[in-house]
Each structure stands twice: as C-alpha cells, then as structure tokens.
C-alpha atoms as a PDB file:
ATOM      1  CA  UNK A   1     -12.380  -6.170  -0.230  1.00  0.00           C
ATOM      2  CA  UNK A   2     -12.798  -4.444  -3.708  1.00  0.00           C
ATOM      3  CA  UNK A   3      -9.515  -3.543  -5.519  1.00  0.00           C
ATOM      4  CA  UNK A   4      -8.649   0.603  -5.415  1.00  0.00           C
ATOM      5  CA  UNK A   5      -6.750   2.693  -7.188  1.00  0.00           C
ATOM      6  CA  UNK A   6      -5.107   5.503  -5.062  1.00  0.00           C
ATOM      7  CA  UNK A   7      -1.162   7.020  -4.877  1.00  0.00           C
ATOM      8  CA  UNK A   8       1.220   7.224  -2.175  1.00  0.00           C
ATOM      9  CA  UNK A   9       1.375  10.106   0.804  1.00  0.00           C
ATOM     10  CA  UNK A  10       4.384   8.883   2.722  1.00  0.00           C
ATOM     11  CA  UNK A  11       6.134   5.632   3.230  1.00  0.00           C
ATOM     12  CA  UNK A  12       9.491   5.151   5.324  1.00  0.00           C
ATOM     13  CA  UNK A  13      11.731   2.909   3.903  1.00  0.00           C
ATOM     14  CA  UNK A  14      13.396   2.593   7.318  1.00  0.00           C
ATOM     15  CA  UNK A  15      10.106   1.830   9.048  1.00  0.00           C
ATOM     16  CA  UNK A  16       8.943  -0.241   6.599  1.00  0.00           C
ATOM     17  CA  UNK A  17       5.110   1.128   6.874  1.00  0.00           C
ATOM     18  CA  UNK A  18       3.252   4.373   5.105  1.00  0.00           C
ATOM     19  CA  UNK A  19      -0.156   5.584   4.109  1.00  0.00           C
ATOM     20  CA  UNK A  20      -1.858   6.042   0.942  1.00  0.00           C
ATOM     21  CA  UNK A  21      -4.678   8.104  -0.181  1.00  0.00           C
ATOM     22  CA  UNK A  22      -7.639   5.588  -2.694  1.00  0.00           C
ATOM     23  CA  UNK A  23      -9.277   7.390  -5.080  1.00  0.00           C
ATOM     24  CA  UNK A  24     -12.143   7.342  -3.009  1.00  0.00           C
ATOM     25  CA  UNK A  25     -10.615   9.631  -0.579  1.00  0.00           C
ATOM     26  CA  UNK A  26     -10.395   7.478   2.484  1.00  0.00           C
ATOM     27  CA  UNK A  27      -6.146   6.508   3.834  1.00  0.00           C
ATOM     28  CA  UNK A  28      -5.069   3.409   3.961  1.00  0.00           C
ATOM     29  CA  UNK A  29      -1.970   2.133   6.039  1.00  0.00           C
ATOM     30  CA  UNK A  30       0.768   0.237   4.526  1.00  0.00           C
ATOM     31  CA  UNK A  31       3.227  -2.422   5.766  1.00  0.00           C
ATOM     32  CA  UNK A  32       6.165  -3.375   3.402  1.00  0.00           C
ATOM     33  CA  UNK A  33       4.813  -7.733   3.824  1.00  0.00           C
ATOM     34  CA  UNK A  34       1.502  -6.452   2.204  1.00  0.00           C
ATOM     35  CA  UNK A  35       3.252  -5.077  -0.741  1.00  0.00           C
ATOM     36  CA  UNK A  36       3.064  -7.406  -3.745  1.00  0.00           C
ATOM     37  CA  UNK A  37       6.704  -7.567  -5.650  1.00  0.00           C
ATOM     38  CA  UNK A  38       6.466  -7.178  -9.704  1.00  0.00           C
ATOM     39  CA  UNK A  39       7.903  -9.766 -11.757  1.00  0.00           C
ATOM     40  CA  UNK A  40      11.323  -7.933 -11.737  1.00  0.00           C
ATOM     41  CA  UNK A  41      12.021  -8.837  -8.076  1.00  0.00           C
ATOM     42  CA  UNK A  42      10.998 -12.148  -8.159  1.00  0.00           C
ATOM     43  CA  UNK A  43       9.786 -13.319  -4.683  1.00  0.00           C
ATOM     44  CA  UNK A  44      11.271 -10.592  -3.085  1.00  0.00           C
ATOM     45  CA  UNK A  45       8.643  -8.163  -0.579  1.00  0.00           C
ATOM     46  CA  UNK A  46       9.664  -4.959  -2.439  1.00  0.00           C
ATOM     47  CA  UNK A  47      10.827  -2.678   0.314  1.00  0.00           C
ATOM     48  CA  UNK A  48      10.382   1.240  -0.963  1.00  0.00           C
ATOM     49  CA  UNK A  49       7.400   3.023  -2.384  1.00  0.00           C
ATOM     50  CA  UNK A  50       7.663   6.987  -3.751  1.00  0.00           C
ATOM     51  CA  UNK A  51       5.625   9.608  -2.737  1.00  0.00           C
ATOM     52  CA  UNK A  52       2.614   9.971  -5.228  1.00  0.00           C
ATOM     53  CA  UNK A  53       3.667   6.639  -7.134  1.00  0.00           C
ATOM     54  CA  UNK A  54       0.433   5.376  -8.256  1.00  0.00           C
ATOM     55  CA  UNK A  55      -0.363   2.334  -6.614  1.00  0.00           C
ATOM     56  CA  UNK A  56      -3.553  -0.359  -7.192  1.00  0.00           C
ATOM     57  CA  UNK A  57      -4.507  -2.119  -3.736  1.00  0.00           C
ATOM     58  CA  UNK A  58      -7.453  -4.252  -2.271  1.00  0.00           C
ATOM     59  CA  UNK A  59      -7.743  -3.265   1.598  1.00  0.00           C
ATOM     60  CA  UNK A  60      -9.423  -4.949   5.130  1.00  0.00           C
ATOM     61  CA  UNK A  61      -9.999  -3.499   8.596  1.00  0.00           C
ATOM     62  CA  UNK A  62      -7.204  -4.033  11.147  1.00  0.00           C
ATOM     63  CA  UNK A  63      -7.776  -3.727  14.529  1.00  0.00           C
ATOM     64  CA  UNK A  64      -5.075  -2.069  16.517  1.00  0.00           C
ATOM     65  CA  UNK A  65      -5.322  -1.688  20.045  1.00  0.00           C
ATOM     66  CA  UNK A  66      -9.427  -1.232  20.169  1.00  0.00           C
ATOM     67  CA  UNK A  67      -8.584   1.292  16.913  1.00  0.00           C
ATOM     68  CA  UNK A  68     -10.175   0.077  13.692  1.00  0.00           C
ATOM     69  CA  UNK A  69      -8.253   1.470  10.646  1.00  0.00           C
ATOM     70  CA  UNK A  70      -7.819   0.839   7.125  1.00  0.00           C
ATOM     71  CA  UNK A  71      -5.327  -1.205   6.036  1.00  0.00           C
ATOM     72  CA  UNK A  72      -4.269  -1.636   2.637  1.00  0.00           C
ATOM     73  CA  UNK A  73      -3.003  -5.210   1.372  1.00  0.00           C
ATOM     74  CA  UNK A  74      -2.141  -6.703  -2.388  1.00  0.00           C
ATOM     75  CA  UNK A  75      -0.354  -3.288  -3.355  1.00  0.00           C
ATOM     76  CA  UNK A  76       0.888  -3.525  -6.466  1.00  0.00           C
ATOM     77  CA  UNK A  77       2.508  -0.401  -8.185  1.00  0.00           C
ATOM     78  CA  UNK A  78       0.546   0.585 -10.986  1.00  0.00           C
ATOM     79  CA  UNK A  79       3.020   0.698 -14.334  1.00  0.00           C
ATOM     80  CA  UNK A  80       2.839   4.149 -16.389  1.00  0.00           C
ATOM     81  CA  UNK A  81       2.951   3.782 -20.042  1.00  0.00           C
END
C-alpha cells in the first residue's frame, strides 16, 4: 500500500509490538520484524521505537482471528535534521 507518514503512540520493547497514529488519522499496529533497520544497525531488526518518534511506513490488512486491522510494515524512522 501507499507509503505514510505518522509518529509513534506506544511500543513495548519487551513485547516487541506497538501502534502508531498516520497522518491520516487511522492506527496502525506494529511488530518489531516489520521494522526496517537504518544503515547504522546493519541487518539487524531494530528492536525499540520512542513515543512520538516520527516514523515513515507503507501498511496492509492483517487478519487476526476474523478481526481485520491495520498493520503497518517497512517502518523506517524518519531522520530530523
């Protein structure tokens, strides 16, 4: 799907998963494997995100349990100049 911008509401570092809020307004679930890592960790599934870091994602339906919900994949973490 089409790539949105959007910033973190909660992720457990523990749990691995979280939720993020797109620009658009609409949540998006999160799952540590579906984060992308930046060139500083090299291969590496980066494993913590911050609340309100700003974050740039593309996103699919999953289906969970008969449950359709939004889930975000190709998170990168947006860099601040």
């Amino acid at each position: 799907m089409k790539n949105i911008n959007g910033k973190v509401l909660w992720y457990s570092d523990r749990l691995g998963y979280g939720v993020i809020c797109g620009t658009n307004g609409e949540t998006y679930f999160i799952h540590h494997e579906d984060i992308v890592s930046s060139s500083i960790d090299e291969g590496r599934h980066r494993n913590h995100l911050s609340k309100d870091e700003k974050v740039s994602f593309d996103w699919c339906w999953k289906l969970n349990t008969g449950n359709k919900k939004r889930q975000a994949i190709n998170l990168r973490v947006m860099e601040e100049y």
